[in-house]
Protein backbone atom coordinates (compact mmCIF):
# COMPACT_ATOMS: atom_id res chain seq x y z
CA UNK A 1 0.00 0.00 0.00
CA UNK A 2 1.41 3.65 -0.60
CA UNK A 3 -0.78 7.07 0.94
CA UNK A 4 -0.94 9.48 -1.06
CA UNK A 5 -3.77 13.05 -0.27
CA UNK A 6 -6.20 12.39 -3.38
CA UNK A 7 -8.37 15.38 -2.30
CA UNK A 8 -8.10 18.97 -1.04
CA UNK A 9 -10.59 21.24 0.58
CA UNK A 10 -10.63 24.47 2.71
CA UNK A 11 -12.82 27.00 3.95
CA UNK A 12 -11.58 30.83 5.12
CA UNK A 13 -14.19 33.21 6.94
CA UNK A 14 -15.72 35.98 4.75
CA UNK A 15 -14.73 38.80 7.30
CA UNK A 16 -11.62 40.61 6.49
CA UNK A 17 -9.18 42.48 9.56
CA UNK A 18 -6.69 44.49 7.50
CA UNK A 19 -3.50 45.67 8.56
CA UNK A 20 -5.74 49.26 8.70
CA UNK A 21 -7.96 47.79 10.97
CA UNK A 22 -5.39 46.69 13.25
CA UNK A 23 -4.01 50.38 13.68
CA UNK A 24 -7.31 50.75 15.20
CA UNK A 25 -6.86 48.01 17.96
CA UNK A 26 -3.39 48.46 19.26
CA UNK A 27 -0.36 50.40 18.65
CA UNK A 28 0.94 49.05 15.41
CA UNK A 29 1.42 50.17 11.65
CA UNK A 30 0.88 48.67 8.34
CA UNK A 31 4.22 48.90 7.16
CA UNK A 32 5.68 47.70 10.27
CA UNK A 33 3.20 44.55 10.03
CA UNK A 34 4.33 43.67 6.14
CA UNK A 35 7.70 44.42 6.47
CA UNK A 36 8.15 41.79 9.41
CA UNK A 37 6.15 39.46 8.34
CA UNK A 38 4.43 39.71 5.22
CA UNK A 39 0.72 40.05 6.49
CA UNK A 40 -1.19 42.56 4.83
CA UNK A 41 -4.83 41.05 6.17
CA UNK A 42 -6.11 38.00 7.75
CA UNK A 43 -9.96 36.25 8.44
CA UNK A 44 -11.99 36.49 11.66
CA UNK A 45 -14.69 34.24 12.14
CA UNK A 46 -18.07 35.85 13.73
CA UNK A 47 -18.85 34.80 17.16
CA UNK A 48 -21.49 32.13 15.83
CA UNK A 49 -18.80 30.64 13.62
CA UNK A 50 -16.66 27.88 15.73
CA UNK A 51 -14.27 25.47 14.74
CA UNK A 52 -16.18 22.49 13.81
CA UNK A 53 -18.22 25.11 11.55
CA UNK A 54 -15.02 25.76 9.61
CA UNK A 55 -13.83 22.31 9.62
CA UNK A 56 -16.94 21.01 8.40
CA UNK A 57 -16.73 23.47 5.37
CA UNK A 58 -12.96 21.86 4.38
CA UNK A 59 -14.23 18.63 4.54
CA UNK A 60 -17.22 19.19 1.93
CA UNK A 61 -14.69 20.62 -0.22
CA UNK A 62 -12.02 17.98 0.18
CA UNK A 63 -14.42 15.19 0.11
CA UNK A 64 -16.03 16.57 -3.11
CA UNK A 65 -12.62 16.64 -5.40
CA UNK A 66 -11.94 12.62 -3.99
CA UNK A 67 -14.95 12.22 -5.33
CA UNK A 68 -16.12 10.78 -1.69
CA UNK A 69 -19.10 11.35 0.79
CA UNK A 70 -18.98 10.63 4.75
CA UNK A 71 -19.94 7.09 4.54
CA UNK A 72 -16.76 6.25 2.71
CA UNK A 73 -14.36 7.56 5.87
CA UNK A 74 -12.60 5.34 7.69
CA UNK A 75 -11.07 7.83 9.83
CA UNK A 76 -11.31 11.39 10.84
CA UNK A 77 -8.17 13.40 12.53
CA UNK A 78 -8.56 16.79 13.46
CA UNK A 79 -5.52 19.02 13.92
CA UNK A 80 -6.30 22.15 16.07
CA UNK A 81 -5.80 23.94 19.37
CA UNK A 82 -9.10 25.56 19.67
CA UNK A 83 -11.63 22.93 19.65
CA UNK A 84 -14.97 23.96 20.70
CA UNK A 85 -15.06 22.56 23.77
CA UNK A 86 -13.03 20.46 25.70
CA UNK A 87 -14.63 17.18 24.95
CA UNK A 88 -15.96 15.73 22.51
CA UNK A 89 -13.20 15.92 19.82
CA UNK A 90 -14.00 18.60 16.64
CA UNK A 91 -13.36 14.79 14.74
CA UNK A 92 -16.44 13.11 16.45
CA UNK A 93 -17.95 16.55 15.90
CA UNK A 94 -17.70 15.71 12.43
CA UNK A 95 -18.11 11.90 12.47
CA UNK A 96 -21.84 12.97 12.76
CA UNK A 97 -22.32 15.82 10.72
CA UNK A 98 -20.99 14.35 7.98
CA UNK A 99 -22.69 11.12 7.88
CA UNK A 100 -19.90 9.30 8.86
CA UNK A 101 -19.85 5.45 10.15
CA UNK A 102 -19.21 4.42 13.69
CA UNK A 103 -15.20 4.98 12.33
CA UNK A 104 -12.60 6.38 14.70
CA UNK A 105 -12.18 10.06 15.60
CA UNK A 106 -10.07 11.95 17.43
CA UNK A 107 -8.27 15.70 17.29
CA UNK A 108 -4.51 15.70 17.47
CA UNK A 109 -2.59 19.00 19.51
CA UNK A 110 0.52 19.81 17.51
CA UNK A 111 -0.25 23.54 16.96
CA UNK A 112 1.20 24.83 13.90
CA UNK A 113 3.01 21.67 12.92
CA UNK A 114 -0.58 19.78 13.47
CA UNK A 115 -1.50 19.01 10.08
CA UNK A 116 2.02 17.20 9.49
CA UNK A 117 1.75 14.66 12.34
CA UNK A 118 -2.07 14.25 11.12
CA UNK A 119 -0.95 13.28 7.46
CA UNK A 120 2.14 11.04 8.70
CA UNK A 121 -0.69 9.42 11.70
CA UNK A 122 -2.62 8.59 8.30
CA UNK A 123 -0.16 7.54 6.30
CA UNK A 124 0.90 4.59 8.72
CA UNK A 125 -3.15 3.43 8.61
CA UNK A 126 -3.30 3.65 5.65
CA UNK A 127 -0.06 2.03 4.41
CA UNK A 128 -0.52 -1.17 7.23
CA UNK A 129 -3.70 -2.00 5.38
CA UNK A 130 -5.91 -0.65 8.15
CA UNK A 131 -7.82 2.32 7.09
CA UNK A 132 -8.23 3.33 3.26
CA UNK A 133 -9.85 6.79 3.35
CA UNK A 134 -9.02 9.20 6.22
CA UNK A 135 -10.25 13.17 6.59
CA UNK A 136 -7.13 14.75 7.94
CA UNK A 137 -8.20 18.39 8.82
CA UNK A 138 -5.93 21.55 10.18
CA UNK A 139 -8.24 24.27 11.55
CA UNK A 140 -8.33 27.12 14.09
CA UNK A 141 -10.35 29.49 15.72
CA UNK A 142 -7.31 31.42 16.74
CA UNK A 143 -9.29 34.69 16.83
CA UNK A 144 -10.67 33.15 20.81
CA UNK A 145 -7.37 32.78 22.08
CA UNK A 146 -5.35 36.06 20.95
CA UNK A 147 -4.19 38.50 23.34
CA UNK A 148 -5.64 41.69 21.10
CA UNK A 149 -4.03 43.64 23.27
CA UNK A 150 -0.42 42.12 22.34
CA UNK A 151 0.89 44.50 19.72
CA UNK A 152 3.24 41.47 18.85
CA UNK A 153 0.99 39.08 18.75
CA UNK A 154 -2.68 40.09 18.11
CA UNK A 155 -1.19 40.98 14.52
CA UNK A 156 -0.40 37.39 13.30
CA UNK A 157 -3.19 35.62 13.48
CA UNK A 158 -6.39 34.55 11.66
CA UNK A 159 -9.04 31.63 11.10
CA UNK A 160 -9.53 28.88 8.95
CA UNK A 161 -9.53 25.39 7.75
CA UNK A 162 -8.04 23.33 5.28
CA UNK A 163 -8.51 19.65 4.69
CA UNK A 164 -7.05 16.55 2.89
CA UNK A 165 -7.97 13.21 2.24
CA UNK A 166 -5.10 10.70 2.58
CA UNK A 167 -5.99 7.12 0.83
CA UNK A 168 -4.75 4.23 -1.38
CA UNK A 169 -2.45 6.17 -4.46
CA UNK A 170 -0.31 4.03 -7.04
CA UNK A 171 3.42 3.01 -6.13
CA UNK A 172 5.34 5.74 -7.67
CA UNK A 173 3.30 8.35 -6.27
CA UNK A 174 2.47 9.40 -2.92
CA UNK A 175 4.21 10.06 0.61
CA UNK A 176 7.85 10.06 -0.26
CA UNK A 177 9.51 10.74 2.95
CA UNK A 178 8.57 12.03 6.09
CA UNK A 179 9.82 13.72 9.74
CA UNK A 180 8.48 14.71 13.10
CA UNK A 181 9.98 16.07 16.41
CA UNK A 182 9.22 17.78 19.14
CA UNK A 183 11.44 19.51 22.00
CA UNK A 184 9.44 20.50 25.37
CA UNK A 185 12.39 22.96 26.18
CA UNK A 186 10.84 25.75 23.78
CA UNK A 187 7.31 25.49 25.76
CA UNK A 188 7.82 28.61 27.54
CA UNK A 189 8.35 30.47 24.07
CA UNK A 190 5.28 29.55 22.76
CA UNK A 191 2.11 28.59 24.51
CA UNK A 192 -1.49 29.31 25.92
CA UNK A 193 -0.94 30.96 29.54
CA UNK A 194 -3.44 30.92 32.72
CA UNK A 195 -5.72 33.68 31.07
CA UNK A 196 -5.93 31.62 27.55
CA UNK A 197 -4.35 33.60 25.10
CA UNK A 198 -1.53 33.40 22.94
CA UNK A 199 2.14 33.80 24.37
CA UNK A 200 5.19 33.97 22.22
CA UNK A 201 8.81 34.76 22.86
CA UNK A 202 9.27 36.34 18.91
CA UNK A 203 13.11 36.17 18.68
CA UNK A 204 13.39 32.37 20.28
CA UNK A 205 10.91 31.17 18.09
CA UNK A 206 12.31 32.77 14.97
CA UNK A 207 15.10 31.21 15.39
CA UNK A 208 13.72 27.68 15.87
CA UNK A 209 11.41 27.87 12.90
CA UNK A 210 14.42 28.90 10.83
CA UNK A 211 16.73 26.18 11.56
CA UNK A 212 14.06 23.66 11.84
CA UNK A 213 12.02 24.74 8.83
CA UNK A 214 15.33 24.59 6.46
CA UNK A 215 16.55 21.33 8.35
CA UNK A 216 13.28 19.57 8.02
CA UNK A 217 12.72 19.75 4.60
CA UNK A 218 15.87 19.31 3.46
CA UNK A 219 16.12 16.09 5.43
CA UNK A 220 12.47 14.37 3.70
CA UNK A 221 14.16 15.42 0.63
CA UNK A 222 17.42 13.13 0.88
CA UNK A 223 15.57 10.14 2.56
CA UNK A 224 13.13 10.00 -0.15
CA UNK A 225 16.35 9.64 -2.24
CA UNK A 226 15.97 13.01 -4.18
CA UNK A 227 18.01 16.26 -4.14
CA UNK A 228 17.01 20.19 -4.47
CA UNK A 229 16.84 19.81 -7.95
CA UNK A 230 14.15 17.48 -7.89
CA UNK A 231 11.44 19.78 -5.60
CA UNK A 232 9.30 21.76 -8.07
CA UNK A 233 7.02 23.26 -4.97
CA UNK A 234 7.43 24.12 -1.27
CA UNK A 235 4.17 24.79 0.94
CA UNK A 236 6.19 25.89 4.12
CA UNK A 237 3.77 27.12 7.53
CA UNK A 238 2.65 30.38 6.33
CA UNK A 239 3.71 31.93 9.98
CA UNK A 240 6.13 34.82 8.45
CA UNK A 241 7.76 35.77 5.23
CA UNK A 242 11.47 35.72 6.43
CA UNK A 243 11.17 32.42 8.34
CA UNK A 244 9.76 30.50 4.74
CA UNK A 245 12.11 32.28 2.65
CA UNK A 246 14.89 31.13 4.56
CA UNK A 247 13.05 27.53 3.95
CA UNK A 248 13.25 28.31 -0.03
CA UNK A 249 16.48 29.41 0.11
CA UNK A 250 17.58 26.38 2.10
CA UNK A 251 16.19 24.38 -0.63
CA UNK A 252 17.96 26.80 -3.73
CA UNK A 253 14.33 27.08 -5.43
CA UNK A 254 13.07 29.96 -6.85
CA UNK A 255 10.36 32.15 -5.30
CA UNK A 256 7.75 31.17 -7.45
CA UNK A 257 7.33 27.53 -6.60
CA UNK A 258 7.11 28.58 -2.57
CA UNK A 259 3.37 28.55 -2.11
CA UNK A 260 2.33 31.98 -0.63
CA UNK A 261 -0.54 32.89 1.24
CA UNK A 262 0.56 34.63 4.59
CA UNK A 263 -0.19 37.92 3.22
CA UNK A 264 -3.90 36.96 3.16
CA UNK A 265 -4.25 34.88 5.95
CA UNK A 266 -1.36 35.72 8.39
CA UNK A 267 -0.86 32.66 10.46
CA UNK A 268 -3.52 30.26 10.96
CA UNK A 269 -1.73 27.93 12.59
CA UNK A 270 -2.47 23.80 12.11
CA UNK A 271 -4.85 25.18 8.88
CA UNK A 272 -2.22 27.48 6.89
CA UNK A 273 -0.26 24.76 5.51
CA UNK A 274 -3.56 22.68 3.79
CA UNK A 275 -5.29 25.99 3.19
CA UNK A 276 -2.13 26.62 0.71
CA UNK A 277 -1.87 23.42 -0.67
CA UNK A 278 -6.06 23.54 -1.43
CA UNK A 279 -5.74 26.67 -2.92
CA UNK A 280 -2.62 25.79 -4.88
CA UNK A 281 -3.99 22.62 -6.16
CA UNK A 282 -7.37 24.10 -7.55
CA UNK A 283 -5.20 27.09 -9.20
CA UNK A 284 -3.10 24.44 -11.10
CA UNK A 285 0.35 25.41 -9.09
CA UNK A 286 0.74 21.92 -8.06
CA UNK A 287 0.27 19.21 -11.05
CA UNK A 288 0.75 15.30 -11.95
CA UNK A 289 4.02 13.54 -10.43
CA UNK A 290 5.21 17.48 -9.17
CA UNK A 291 7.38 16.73 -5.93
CA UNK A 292 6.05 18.71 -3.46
CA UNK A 293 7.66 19.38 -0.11
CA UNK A 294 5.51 20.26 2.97
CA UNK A 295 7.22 21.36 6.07
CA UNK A 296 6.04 23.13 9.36
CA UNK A 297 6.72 24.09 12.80
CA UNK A 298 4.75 24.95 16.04
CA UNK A 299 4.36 25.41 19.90
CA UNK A 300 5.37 22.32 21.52
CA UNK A 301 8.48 23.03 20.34
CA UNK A 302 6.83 20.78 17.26
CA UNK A 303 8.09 20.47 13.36
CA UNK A 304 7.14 17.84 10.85
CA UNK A 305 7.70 17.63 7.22
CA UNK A 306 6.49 15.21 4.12
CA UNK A 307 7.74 14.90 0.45
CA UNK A 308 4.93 14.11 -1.78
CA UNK A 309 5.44 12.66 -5.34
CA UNK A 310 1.93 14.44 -6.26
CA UNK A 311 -1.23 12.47 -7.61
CA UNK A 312 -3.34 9.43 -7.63
């Protein structure tokens, strides 16, 4: 068996916080915004909008291009930190609204590097025979847990969810290579405090997500047997501009096959790296037996990475 994502869906909220409207809520500048990190605007979901309601939208979308409804899951895996509640999971949330069988269902807390240890969690059902069809999800309602207050933090973030379906794909194609890690030294850079917002140590995380973002994907690249040459896209964790041009650089490719979408959606955390690779594969970015690199990074200290030889 080889897993391969054979469908792609994702779902951002229709209001719009601009780097204007920001001025308005703390102490804080467009140009200083861009030139740090790239944002120019990012979605906010209304207050009657939670993060099953996103999810549920990705999955519709990612279900429709495999060509699959509910009753052909086998699996559901939810990446987020901002469930709607603390129990039940956003994935059993799901298991019913989408018509789903009795199948398993459970969220996975990675933060921003969710999404990758969702796919690779897949990849080993699906490869042992197990599972054949299984909704992997990244999505946040990070808009409930920011500090607006936080002049370097309340400008980052943003809501959303992207989907993929990882299943059955022929031998040459598929899951390549993969990585994950974690290091629970960083936790006091990055991580929900007593009050429930967002806390983050800027410079110490920068530095991580540089090192590990260039590291990471370099390192799927040579176990799947392949060098720079070979990588015609990169969707790096759309968290800031410098940190995933250092990835591209890393990996000596030019600027137009790194997937972009920070400026639109700042950083929506488990959801920015399927968000990117649903919007690239519907604008024809990404095409048949491309080598695609995905690579992230989160609170934890978390990072995870996949090389994907793309297609059914």
């Amino acid at each position: 068996m080889k897993a391969g994502l054979i469908g792609t869906g994702h779902y951002v909220p229709e209001k719009v916080l601009t780097n204007f409207d920001m001025e308005k809520i703390v102490d804080t500048s467009d140009e200083w915004i861009r030139t740090r990190t790239g944002i120019e605007e990012r979605r906010i979901a209304t207050d009657d909008m939670d993060t099953s309601d996103l999810a549920y939208e990705a999955a519709v979308g990612a279900l429709d291009e495999a060509g699959l409804s509910g009753e052909d899951l086998d699996m559901i895996l939810v990446a987020t930190v901002t469930s709607d509640m603390g129990f039940p999971s956003v994935a059993c949330q799901l298991q019913n609204r989408l018509g789903a069988r009795q199948i398993p269902a459970m969220d996975v807390s990675a933060a921003c590097a969710g999404f990758m240890y969702g796919v690779i969690t897949a990849k080993q059902f699906v490869e042992a025979g197990v599972h054949q069809n299984i909704l992997v999800i990244g999505v946040e309602k990070l808009s409930k847990i920011t500090n607006w207050e936080d002049r370097n933090t309340a400008v980052l973030f943003g809501d959303g969810a992207g989907a993929a379906i990882v299943s059955n794909v022929s031998e040459e194609r598929g899951i390549l290579a993969h990585e994950l890690g974690s290091d629970g030294t960083g936790i006091p850079y990055l991580h929900q405090t007593d009050e429930d917002v967002i806390y983050m140590n800027g410079r110490e995380v920068f530095k991580f997500a540089v090192r590990k973002m260039a590291d990471s994907s370099l390192n799927v690249v040579h176990q799947a047997g392949l060098t720079k040459d070979d990588v015609d896209y990169l969707i790096p964790h759309q968290a800031n501009i410098r940190i995933m041009e250092a990835a591209r650089q890393n990996l000596e490719i030019p600027v137009e096959k790194m997937s972009k979408s920070v400026d639109r959606y700042g950083n929506t955390s488990a959801a920015s790296i399927p968000i990117a690779l649903s919007e690239d594969v519907k604008a024809g970015r990404i095409k048949e037996d491309d080598v695609v690199v995905l690579v992230g990074f989160g609170g934890g200290l978390t990072w995870g990475a996949v090389a994907i030889k793309w297609g059914k």
